[in-house]
N, C-alpha and C. Protein backbone atom coordinates (compact mmCIF):
# COMPACT_ATOMS: atom_id res chain seq x y z
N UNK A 1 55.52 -90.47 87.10
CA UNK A 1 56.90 -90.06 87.31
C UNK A 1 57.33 -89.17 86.16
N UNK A 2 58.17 -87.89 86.65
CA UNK A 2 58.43 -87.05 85.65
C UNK A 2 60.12 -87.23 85.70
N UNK A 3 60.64 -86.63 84.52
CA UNK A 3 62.07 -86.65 84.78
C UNK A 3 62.60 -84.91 84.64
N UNK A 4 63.22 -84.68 86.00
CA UNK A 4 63.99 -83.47 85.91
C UNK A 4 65.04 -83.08 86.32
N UNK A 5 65.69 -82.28 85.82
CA UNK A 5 67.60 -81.77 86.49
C UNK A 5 68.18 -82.63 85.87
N UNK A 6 67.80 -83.64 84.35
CA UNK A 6 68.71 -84.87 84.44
C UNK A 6 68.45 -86.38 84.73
N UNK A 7 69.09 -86.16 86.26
CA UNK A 7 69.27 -87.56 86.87
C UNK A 7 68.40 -87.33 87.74
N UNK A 8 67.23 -86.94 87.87
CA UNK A 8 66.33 -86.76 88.87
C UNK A 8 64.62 -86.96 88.63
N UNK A 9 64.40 -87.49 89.63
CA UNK A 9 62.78 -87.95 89.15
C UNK A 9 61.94 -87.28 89.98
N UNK A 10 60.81 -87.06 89.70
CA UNK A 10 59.48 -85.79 90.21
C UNK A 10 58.18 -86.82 90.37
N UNK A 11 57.62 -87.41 91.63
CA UNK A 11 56.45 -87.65 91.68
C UNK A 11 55.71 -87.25 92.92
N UNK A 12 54.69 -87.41 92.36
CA UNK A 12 53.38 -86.96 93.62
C UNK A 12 53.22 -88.22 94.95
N UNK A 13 52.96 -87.68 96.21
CA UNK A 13 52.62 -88.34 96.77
C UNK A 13 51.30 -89.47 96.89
N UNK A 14 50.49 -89.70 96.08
CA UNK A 14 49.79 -90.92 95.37
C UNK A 14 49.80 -91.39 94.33
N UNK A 15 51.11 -91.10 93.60
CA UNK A 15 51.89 -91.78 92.57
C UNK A 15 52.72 -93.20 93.80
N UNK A 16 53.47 -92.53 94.61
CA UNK A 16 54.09 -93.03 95.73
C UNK A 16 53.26 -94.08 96.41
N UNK A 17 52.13 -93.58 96.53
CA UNK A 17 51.58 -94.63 97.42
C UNK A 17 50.78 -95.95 96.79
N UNK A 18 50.68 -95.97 95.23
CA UNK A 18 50.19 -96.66 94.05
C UNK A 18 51.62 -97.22 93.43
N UNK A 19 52.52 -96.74 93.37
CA UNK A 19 53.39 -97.35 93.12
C UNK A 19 54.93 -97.43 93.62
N UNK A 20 54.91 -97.68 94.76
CA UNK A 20 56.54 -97.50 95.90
C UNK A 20 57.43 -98.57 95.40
N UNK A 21 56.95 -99.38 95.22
CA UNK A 21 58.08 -100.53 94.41
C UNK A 21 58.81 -99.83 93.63
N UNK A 22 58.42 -99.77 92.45
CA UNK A 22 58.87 -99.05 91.21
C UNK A 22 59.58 -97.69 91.80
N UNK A 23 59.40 -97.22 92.16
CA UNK A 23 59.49 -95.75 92.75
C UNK A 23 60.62 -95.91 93.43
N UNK A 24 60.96 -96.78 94.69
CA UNK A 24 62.19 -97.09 95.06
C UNK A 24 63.07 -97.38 94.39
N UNK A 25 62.74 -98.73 93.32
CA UNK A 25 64.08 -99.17 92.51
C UNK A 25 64.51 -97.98 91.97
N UNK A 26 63.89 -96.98 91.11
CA UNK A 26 64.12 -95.74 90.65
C UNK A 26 65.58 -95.06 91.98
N UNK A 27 64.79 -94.75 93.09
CA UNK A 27 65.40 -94.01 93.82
C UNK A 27 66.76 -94.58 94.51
N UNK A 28 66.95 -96.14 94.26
CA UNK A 28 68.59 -96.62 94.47
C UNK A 28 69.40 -96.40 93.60
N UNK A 29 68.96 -95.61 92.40
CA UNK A 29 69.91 -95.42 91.21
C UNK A 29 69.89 -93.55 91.54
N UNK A 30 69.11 -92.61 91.98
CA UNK A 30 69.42 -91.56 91.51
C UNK A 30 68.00 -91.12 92.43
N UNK A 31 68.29 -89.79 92.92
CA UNK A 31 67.23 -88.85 93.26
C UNK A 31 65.94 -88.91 93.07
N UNK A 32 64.63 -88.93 94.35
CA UNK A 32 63.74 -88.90 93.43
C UNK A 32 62.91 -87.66 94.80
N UNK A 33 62.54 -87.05 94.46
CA UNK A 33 61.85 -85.82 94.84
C UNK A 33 60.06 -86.17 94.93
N UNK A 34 59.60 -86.16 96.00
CA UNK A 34 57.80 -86.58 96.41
C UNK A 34 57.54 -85.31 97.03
N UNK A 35 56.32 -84.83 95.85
CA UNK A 35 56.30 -83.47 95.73
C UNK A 35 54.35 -84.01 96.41
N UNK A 36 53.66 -83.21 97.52
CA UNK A 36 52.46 -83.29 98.31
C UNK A 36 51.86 -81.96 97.66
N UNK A 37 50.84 -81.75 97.05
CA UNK A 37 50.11 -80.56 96.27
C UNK A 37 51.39 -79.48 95.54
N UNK A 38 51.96 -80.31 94.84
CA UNK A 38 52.73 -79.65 94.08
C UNK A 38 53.79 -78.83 94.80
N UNK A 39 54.33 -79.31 96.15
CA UNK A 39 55.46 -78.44 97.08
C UNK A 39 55.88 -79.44 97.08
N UNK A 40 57.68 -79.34 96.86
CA UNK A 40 58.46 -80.84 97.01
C UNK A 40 58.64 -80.64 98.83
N UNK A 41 58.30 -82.35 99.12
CA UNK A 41 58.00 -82.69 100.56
C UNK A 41 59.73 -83.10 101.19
N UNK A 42 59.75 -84.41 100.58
CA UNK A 42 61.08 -85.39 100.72
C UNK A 42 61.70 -85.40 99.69
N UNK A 43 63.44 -86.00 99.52
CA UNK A 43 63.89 -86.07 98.65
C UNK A 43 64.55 -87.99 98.76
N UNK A 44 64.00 -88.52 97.82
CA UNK A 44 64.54 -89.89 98.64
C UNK A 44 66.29 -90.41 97.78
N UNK A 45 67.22 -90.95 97.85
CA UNK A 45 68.71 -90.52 97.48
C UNK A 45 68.90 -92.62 97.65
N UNK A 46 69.99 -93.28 96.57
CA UNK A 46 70.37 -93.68 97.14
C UNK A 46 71.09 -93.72 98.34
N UNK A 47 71.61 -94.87 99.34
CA UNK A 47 72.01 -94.57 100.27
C UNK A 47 73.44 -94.30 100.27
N UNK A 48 73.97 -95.00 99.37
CA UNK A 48 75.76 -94.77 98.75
C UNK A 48 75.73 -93.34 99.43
N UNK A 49 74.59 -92.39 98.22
CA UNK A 49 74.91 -90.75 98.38
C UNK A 49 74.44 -90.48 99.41
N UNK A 50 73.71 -91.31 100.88
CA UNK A 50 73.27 -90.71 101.63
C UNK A 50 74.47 -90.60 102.29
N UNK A 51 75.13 -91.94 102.35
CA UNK A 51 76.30 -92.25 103.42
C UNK A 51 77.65 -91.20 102.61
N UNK A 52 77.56 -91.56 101.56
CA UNK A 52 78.96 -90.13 101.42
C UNK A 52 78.75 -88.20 101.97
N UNK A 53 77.46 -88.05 101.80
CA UNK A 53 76.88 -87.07 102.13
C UNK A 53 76.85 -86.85 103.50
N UNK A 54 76.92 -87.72 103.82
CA UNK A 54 77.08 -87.71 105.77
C UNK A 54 78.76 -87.56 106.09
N UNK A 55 79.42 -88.90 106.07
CA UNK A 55 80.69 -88.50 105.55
C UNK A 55 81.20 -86.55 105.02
N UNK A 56 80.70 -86.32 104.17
CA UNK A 56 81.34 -85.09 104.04
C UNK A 56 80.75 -84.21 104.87
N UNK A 57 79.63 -83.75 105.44
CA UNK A 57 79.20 -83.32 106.30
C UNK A 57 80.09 -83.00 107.57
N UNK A 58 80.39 -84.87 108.10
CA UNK A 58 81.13 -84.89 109.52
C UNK A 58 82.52 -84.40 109.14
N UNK A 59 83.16 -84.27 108.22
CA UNK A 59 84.78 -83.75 107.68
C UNK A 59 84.32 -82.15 107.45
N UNK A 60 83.28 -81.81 107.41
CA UNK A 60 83.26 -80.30 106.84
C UNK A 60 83.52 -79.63 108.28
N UNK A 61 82.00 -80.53 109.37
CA UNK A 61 82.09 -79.69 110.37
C UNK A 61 83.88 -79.99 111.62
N UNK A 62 84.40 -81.20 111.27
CA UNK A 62 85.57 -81.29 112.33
C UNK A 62 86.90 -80.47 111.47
N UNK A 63 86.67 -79.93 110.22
CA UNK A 63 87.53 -79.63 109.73
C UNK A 63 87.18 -77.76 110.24
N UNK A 64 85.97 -77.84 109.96
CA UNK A 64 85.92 -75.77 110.94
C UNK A 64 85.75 -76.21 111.92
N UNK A 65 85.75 -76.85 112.78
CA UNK A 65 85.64 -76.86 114.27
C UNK A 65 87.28 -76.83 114.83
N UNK A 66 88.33 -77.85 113.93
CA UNK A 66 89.36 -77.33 114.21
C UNK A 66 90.08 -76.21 113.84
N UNK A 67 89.37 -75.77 112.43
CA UNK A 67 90.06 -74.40 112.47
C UNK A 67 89.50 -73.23 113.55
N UNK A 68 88.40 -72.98 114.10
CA UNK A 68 87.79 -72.61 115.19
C UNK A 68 89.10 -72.58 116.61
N UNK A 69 89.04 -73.98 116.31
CA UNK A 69 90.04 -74.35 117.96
C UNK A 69 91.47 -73.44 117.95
N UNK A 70 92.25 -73.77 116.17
CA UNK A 70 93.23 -72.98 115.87
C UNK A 70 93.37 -71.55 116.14
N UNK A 71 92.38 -70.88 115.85
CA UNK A 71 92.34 -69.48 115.78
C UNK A 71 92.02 -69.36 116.65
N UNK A 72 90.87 -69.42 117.97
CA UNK A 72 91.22 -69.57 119.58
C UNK A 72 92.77 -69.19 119.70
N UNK A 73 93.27 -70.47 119.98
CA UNK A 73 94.41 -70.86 120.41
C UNK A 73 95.67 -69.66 119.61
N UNK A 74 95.56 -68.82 118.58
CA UNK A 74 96.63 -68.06 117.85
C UNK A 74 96.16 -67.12 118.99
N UNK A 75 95.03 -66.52 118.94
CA UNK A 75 94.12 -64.99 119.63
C UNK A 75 94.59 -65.05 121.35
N UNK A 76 94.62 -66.28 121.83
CA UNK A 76 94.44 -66.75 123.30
C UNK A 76 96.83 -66.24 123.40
N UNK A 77 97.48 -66.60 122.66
CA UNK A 77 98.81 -66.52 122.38
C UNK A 77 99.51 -64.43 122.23
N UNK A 78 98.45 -63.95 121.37
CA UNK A 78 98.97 -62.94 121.06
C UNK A 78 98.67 -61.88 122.66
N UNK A 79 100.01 -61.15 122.79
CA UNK A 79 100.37 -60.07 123.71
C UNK A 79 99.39 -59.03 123.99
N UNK A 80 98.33 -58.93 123.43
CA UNK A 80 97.49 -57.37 123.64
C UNK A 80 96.06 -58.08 124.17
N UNK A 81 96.17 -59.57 124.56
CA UNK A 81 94.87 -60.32 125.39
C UNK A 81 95.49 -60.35 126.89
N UNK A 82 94.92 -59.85 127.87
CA UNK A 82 95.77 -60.69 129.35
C UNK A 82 94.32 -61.33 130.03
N UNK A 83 95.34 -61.87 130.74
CA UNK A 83 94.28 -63.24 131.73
C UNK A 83 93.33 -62.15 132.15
N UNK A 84 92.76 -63.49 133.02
CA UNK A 84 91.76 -62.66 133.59
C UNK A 84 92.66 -62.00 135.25
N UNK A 85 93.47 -62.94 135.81
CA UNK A 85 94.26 -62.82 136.77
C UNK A 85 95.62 -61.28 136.97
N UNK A 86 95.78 -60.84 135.31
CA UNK A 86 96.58 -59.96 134.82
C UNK A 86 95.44 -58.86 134.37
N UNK A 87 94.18 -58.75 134.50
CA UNK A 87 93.30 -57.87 134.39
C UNK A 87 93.49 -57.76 136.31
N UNK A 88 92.82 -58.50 136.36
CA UNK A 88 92.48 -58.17 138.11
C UNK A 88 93.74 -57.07 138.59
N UNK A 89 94.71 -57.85 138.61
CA UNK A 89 95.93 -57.13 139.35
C UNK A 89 95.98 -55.47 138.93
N UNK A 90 95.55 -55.42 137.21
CA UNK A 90 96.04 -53.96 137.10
C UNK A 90 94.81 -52.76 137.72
N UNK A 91 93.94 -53.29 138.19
CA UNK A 91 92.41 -52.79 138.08
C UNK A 91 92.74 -52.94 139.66
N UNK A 92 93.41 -53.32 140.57
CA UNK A 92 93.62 -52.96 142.17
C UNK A 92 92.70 -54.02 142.27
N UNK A 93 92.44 -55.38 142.28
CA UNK A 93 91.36 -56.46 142.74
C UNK A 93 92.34 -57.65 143.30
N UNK A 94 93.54 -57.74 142.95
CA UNK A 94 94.58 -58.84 143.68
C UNK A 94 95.64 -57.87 143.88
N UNK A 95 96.48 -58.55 144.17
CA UNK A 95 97.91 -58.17 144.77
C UNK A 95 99.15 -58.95 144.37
């Protein structure tokens, strides 16, 4: 196990498989990165930061999804959009 960024730990995947005990307790306190021929593979996280990380995730995306809906809804309001029913009519297709 190496230590890097800090609060973050660096091991190989048969470090992992020789020693996962140890390796976990490590990874309920802080980051630990399982790097397979020297390319980091997984990153393993307590779960606290998994579950807040999810959490902010689901608030990031309902927070642009409603601004999405908002700005729809301003564009769908302004005078220089017409229906599709107020297209037809001027184009000779209704009456």
């Amino acid at each position: 196990m190496r230590r890097v960024k800090g609060d973050t730990t660096l091991v190989g995947i048969s470090e992992l498989r020789t020693q996962a005990d140890e390796i976990l307790k490590v990874a309920q306190q802080e980051p630990v990165i399982v790097e397979k021929r020297h390319k980091p593979m997984v990153v393993l996280i307590p779960i606290e930061q998994y579950e807040r990380t999810e959490e902010t995730l689901d608030l990031l995306e309902d927070t642009i999804l409603g601004l999405l809906a908002k700005e729809r809804d301003v564009r769908s309001r302004r005078k220089d959009y017409l229906t599709l029913e107020e297209l037809e009519r001027r184009v000779g297709l209704r009456r």
